[in-house]
C-alpha atoms as a PDB file:
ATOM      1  CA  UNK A   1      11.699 -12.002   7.158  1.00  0.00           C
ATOM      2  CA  UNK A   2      10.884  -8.262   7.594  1.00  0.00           C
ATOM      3  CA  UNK A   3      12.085  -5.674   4.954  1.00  0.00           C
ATOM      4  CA  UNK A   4      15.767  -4.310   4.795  1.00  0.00           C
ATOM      5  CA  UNK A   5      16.307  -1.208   4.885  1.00  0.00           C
ATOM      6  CA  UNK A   6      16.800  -0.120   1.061  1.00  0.00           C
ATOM      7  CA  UNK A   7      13.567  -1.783   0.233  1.00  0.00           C
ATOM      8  CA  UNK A   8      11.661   0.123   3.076  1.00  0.00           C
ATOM      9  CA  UNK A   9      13.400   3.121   2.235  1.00  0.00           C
ATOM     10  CA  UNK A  10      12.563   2.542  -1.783  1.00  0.00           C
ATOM     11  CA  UNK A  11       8.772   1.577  -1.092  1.00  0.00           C
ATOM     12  CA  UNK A  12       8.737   5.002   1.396  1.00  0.00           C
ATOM     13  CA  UNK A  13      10.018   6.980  -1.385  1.00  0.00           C
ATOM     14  CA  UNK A  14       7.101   5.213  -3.733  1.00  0.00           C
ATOM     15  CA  UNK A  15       4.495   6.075  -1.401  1.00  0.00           C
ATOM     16  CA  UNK A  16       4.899   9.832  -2.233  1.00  0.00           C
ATOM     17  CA  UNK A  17       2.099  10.790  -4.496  1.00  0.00           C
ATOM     18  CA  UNK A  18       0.339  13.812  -5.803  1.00  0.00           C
ATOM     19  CA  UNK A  19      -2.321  13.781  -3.522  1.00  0.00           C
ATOM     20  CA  UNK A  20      -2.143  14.782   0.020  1.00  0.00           C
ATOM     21  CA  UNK A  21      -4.559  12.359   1.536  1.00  0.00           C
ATOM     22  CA  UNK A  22      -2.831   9.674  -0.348  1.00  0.00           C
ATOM     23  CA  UNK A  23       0.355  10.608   0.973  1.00  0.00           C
ATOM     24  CA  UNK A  24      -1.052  10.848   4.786  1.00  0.00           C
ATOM     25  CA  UNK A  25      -2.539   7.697   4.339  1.00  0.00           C
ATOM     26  CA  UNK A  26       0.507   5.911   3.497  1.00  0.00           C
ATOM     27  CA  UNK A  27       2.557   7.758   5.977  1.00  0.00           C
ATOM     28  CA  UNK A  28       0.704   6.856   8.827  1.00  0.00           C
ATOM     29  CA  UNK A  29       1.193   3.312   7.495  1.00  0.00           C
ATOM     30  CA  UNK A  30       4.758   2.954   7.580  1.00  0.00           C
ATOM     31  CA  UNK A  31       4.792   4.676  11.075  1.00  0.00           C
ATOM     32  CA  UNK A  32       2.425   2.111  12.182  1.00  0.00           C
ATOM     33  CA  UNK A  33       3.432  -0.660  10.460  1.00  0.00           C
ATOM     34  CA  UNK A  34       7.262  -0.188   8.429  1.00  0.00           C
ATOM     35  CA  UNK A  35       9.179  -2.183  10.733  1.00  0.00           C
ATOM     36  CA  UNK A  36       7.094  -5.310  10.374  1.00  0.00           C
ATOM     37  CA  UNK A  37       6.651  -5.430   6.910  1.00  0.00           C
ATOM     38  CA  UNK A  38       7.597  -8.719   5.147  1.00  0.00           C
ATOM     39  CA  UNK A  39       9.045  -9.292   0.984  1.00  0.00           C
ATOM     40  CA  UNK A  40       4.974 -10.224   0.491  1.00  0.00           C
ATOM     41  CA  UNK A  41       3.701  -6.983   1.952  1.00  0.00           C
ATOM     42  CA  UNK A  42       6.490  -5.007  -0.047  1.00  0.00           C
ATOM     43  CA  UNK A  43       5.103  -6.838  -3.632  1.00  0.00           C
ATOM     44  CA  UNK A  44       2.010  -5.817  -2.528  1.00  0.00           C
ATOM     45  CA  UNK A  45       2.804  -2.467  -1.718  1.00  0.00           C
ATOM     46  CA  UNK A  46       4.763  -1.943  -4.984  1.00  0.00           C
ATOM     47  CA  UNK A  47       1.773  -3.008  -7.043  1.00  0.00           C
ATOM     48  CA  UNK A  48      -0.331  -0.415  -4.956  1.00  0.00           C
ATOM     49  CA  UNK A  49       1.861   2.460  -5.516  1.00  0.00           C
ATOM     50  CA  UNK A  50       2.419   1.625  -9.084  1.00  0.00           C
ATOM     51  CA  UNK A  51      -1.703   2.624  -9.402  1.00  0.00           C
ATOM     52  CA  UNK A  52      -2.384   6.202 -10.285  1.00  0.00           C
ATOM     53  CA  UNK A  53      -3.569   8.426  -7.124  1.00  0.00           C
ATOM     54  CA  UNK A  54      -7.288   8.485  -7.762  1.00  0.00           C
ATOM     55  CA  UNK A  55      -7.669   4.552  -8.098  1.00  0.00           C
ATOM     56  CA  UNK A  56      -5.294   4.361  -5.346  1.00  0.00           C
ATOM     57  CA  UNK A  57      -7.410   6.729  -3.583  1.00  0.00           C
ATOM     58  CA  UNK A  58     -10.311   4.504  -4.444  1.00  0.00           C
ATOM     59  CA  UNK A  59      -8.632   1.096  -2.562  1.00  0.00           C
ATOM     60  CA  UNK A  60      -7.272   3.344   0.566  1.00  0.00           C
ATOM     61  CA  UNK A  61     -10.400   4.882   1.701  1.00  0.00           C
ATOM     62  CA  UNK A  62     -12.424   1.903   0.624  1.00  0.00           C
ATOM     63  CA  UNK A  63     -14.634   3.282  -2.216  1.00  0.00           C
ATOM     64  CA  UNK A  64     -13.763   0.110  -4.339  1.00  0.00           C
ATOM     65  CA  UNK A  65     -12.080  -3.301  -3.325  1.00  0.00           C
ATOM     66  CA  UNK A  66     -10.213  -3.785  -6.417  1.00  0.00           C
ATOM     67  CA  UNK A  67      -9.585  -1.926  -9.298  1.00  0.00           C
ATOM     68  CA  UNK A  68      -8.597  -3.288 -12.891  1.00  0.00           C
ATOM     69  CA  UNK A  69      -4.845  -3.430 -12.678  1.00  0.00           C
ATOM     70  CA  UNK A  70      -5.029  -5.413  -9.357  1.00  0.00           C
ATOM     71  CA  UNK A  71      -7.972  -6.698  -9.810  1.00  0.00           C
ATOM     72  CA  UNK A  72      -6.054 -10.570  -9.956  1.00  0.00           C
ATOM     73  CA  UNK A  73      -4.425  -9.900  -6.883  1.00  0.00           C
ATOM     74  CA  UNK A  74      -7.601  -8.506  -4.982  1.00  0.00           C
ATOM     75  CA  UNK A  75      -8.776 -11.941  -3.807  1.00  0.00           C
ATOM     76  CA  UNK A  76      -5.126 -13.180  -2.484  1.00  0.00           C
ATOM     77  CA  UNK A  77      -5.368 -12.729   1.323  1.00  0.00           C
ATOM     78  CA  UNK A  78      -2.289 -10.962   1.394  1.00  0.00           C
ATOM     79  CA  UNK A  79      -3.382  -8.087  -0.633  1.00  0.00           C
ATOM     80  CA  UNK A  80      -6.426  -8.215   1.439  1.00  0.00           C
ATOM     81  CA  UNK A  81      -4.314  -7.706   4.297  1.00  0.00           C
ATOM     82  CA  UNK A  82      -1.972  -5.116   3.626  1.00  0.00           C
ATOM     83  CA  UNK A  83      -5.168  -3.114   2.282  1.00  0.00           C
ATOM     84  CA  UNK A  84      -6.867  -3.685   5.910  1.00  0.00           C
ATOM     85  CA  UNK A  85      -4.164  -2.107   7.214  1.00  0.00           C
ATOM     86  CA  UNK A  86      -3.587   0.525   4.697  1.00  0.00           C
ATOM     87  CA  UNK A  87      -7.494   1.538   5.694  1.00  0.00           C
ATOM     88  CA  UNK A  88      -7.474   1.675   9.954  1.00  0.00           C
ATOM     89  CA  UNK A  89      -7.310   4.783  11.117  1.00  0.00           C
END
């Protein structure tokens, strides 16, 4: 079941972050992929954009896999897979 509209509107309004390539990053994200995100990408997402920028940074143009605060949730493959896509370009 995809995302309504409040949460895709709340996790949008999440996503914008104090640094620019952060916020292009996610941007092009929910262009790409908004309207096919499910409740398990939006936890994932939520735990993302509750990082601050620069470890955020870190996970989004691949400079670490995991950082502490997510660092339980690293392994599950649906972390792995929203980050996958969080990283194409």
């Amino acid at each position: 079941m995809t995302l309504s509209n409040a949460e895709l509107y709340r996790l949008k309004s999440d996503a914008r972050r104090g640094l620019l390539e952060n916020d292009l990053i996610l941007q092009r994200f929910f262009e790409r992929y908004g309207a096919q995100l499910n409740a398990e990408d939006g936890a994932v997402l939520t735990q993302l954009l509750a990082l601050d920028d620069n470890d955020l940074m870190d996970l989004l143009i691949g400079r670490k896999d995991s950082v502490a605060a997510v660092e339980k949730e690293a392994d599950k493959p649906s972390f792995k897979a929203v980050l996958q896509r969080l990283r194409q370009k």
